[in-house]
Each structure stands twice: as structure tokens, then as C-alpha cells.
C-alpha atoms as a PDB file:
ATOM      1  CA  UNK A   1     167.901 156.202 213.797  1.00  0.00           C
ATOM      2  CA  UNK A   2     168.161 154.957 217.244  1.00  0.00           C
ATOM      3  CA  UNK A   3     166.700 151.383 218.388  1.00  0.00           C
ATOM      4  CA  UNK A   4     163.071 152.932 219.307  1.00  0.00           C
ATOM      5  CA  UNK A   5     162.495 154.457 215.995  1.00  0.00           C
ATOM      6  CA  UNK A   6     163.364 151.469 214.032  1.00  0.00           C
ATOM      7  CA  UNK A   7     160.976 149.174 215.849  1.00  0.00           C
ATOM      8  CA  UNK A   8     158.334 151.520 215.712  1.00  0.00           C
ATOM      9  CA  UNK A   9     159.620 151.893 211.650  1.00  0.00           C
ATOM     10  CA  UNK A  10     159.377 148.054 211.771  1.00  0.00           C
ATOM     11  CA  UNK A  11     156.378 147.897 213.362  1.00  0.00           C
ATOM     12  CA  UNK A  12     154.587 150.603 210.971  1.00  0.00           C
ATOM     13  CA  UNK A  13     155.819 148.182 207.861  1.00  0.00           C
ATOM     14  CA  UNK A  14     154.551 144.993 209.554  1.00  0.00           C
ATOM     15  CA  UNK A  15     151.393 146.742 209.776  1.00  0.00           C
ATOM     16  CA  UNK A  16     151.175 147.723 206.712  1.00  0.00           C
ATOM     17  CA  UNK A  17     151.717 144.274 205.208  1.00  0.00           C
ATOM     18  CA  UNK A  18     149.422 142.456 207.783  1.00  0.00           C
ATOM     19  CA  UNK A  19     146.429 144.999 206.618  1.00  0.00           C
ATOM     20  CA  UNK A  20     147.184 144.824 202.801  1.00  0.00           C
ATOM     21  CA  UNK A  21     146.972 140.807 203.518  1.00  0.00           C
ATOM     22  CA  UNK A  22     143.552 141.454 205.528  1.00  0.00           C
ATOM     23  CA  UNK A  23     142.333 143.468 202.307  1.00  0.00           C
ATOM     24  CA  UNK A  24     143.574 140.972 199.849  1.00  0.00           C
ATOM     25  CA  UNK A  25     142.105 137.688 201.868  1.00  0.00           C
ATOM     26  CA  UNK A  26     138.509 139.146 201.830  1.00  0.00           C
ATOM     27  CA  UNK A  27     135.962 136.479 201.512  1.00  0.00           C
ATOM     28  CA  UNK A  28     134.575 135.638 198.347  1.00  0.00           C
ATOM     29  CA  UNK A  29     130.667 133.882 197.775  1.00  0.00           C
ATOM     30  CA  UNK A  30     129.250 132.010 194.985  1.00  0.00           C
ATOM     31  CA  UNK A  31     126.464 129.777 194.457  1.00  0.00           C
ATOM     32  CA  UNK A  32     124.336 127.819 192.559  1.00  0.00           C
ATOM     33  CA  UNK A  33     120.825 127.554 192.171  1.00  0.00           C
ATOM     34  CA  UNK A  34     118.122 128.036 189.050  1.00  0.00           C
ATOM     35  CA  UNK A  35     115.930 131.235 187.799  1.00  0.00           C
ATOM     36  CA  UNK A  36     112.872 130.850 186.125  1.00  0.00           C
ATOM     37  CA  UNK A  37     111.143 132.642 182.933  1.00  0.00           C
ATOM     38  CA  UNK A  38     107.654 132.011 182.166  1.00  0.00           C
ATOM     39  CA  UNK A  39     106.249 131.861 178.139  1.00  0.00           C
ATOM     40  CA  UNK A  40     103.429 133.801 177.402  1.00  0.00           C
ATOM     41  CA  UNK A  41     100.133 132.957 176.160  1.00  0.00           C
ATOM     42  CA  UNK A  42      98.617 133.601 172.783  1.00  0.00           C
ATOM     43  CA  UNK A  43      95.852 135.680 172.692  1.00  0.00           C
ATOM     44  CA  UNK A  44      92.968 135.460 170.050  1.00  0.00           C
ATOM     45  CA  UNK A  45      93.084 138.556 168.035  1.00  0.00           C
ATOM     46  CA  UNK A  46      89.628 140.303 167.587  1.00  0.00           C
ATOM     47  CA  UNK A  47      87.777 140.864 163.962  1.00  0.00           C
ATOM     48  CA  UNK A  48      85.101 143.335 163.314  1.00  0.00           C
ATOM     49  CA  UNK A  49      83.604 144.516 160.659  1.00  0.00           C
ATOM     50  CA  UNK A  50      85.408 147.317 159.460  1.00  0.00           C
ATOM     51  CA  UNK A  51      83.932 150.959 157.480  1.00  0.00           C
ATOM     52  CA  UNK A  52      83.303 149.462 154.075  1.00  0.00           C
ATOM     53  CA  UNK A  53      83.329 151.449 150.973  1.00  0.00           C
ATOM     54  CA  UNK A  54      80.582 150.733 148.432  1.00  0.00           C
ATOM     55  CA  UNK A  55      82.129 148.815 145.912  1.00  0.00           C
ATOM     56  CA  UNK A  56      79.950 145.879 144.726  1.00  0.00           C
ATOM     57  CA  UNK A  57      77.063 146.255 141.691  1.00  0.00           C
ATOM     58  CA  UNK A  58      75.778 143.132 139.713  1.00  0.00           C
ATOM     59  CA  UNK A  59      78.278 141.108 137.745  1.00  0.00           C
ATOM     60  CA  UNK A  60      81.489 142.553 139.796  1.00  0.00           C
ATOM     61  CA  UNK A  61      84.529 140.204 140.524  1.00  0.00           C
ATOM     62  CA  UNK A  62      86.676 142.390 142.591  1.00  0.00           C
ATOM     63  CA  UNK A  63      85.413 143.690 145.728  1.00  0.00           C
ATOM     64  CA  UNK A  64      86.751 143.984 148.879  1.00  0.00           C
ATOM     65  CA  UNK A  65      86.085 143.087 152.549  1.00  0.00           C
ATOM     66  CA  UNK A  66      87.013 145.073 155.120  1.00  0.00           C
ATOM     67  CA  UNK A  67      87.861 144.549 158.596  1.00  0.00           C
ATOM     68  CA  UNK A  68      89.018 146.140 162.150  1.00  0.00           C
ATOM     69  CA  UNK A  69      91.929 143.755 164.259  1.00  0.00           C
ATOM     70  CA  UNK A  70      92.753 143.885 167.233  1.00  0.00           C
ATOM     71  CA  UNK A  71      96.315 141.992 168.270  1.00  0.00           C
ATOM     72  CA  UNK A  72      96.000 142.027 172.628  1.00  0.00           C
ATOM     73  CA  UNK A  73      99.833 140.035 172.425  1.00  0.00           C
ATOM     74  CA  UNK A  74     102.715 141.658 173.256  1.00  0.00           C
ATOM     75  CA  UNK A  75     104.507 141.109 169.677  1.00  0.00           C
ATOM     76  CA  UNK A  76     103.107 141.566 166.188  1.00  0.00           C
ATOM     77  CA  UNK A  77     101.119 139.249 163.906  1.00  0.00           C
ATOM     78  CA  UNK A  78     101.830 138.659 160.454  1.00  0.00           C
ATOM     79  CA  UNK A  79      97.441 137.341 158.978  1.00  0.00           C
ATOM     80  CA  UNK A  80      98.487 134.758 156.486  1.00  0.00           C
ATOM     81  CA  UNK A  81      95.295 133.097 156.086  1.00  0.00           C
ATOM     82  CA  UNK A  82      91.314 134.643 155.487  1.00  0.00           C
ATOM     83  CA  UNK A  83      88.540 132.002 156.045  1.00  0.00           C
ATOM     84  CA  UNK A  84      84.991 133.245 154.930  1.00  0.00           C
ATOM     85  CA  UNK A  85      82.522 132.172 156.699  1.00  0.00           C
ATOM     86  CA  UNK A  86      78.382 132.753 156.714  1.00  0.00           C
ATOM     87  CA  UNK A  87      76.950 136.001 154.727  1.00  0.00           C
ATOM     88  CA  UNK A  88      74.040 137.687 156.051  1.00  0.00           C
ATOM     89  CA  UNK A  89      71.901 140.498 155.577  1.00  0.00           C
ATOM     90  CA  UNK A  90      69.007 142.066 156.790  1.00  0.00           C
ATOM     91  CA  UNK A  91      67.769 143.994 153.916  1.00  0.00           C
ATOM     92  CA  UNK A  92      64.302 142.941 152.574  1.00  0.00           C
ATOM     93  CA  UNK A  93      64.486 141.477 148.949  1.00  0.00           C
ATOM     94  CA  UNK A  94      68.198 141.205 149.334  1.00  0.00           C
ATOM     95  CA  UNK A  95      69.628 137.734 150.178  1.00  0.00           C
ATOM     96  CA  UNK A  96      73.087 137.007 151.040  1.00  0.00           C
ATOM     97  CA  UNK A  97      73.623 134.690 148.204  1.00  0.00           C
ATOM     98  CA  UNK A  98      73.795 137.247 146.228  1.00  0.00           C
ATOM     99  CA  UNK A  99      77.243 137.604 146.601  1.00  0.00           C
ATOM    100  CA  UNK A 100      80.274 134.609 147.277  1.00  0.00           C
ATOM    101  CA  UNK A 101      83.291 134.688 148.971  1.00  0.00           C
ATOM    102  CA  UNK A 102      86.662 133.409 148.028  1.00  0.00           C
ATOM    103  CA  UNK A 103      89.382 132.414 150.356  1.00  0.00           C
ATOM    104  CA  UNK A 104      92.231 134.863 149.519  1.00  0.00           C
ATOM    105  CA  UNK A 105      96.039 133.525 148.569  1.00  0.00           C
ATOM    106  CA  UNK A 106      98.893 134.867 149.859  1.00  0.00           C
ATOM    107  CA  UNK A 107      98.139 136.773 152.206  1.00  0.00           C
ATOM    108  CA  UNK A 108     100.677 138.937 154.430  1.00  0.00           C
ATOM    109  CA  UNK A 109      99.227 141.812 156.258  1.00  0.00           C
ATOM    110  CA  UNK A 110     101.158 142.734 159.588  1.00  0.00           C
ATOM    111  CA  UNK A 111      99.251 144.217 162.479  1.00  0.00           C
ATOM    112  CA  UNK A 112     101.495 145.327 165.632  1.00  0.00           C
ATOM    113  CA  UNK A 113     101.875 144.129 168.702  1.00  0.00           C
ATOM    114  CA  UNK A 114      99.245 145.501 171.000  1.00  0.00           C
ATOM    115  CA  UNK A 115      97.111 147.160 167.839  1.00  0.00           C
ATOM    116  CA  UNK A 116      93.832 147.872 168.556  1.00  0.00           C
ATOM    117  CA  UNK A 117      91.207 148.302 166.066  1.00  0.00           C
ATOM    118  CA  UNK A 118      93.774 147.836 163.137  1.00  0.00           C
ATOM    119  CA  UNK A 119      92.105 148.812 159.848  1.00  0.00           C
ATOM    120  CA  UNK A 120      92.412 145.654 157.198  1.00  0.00           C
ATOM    121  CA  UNK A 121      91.216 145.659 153.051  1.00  0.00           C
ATOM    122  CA  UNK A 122      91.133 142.065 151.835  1.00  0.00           C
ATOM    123  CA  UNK A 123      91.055 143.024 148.185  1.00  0.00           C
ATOM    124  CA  UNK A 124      89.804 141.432 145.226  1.00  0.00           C
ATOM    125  CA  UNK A 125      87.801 138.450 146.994  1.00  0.00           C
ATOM    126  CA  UNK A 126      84.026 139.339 146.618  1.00  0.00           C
ATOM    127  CA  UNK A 127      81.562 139.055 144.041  1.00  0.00           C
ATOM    128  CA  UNK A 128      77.997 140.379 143.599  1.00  0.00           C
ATOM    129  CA  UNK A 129      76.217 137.736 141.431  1.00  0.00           C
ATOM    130  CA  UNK A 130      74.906 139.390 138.443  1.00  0.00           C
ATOM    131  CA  UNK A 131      71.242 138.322 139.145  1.00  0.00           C
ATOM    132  CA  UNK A 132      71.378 140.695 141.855  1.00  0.00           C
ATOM    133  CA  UNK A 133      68.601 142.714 142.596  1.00  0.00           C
ATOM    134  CA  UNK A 134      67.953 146.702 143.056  1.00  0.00           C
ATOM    135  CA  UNK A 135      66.626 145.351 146.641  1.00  0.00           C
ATOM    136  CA  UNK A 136      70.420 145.045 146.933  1.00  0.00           C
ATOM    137  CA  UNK A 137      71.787 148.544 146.141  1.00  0.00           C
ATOM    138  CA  UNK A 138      73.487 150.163 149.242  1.00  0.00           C
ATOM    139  CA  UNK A 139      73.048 147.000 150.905  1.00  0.00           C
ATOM    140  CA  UNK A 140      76.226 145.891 153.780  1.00  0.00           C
ATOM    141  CA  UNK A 141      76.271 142.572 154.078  1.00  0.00           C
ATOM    142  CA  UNK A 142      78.293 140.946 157.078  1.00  0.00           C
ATOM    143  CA  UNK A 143      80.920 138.139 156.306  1.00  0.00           C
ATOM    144  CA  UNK A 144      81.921 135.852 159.123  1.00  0.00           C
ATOM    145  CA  UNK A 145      85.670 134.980 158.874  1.00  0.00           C
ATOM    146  CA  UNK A 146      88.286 133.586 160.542  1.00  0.00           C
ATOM    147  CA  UNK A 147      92.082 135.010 160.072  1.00  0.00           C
ATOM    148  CA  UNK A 148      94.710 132.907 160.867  1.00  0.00           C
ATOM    149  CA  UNK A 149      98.735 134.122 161.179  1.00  0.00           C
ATOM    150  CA  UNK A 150     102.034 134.007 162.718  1.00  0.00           C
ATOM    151  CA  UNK A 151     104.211 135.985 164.819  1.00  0.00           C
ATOM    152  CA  UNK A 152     106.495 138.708 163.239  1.00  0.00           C
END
């Protein structure tokens, strides 16, 4: 190899380790800073009155209230708690007090995220008295309540 050819040879590997260095000393970025994230809020679910079934005659212990929920939140609700509220009717000769309320026990009845018009039985809670009347037969009587739970 004659004197040109190894300086150009030279210069080719000088090259080559002046570039690799360029590639290798890129610039490197950091930084600090903050994010944010934002809780939601709670909605209020929704009670209705739900499609009853005709369960109650004088003297019974065990009927059942019925209910449609709605759950607007983005995550599921677990109703641990039924409050009763005021009974009415609108049937002539048939007053509300002829049937009570009682607060249910143990209640666990999961409704999802988002549900709408979620079908609910409370079982077991209402009573007709047994005084009741035949002004009362066929009779729907509406029960305020308040339902109460916690995220699933």
C-alpha cells in the first residue's frame, strides 16, 4: 500500500471513529414537573317503583317490595341498607296503614356500574295488617325509601 492509500485508509478509520463518537454523544433530556388526576363524583342512584307482583292478603308477614335502580357512576354499587319511608295509596276505602314496613337486615344486592333501571325484590319486609279491608284487594301501594350502599 503506498503512502496515499494509507492516509486515505487512515483517514476512512478516523472517520469512522469520529461518527460512532457523534452517534454515541447524542443528547439526552429529562425533566421534572407534576401530572394531575381528578376523583370523580358520586352520583345519587335513582329508585322507582318497580312491576310488583300481587303478593299481600290480610294477616301476611312476608311480602315483598319491589324496585327499579338506576347506578349513573362509573363503578358498581353494592345496596346495603333499605329505609322505608311514607306509604300511600289512592284507592278509596283502602288506607296505607294497612300495611307496615320493616327496615330489612343484611342486605347485599349489587347493581353495576352504569345500570339503568336495575330490577330489585326486597323480600320478606311487608305486612298487610289483618284488619284489612276488601277495599284493599288489588290495591299498589307506593313505599318511599331510601337505599343506601357502597362501592363494589
Amino acid at each position: 500500500m503506498n503512502r496515499k492509500q494509507r492516509i486515505l485508509a487512515g483517514l476512512g478509520v478516523a472517520a469512522l471513529v469520529v461518527g460512532s463518537g457523534v452517534a454515541y454523544a447524542s443528547w439526552t433530556a429529562s425533566g421534572t414537573g407534576s401530572g394531575a388526576a381528578k376523583a370523580a363524583t358520586a352520583q345519587a342512584l335513582v329508585v322507582t317503583a318497580g312491576t310488583t307482583t300481587a303478593d299481600l292478603y290480610p294477616g301476611f308477614t312476608q311480602g315483598d317490595v319491589f324496585l327499579r335502580v338506576t347506578n349513573p357512576n362509573p363503578y358498581g354499587v353494592n345496596i346495603t341498607s333499605l329505609t322505608p319511608g311514607a306509604i300511600t295509596t289512592s284507592a278509596p276505602g283502602c288506607v296505607s296503614t294497612n300495611i307496615t314496613i320493616a327496615a330489612p337486615t343484611g342486605l347485599n344486592i349489587p347493581v353495576a356500574a352504569n345500570a339503568t333501571n336495575f330490577a330489585v325484590t326486597v323480600p320478606n319486609i311487608v305486612t298487610m295488617i289483618a284488619a284489612a279491608p276488601d277495599a284493599c284487594q288489588g290495591v299498589t301501594f307506593t313505599i318511599a325509601v331510601t337505599v343506601a350502599g357502597t362501592q363494589v
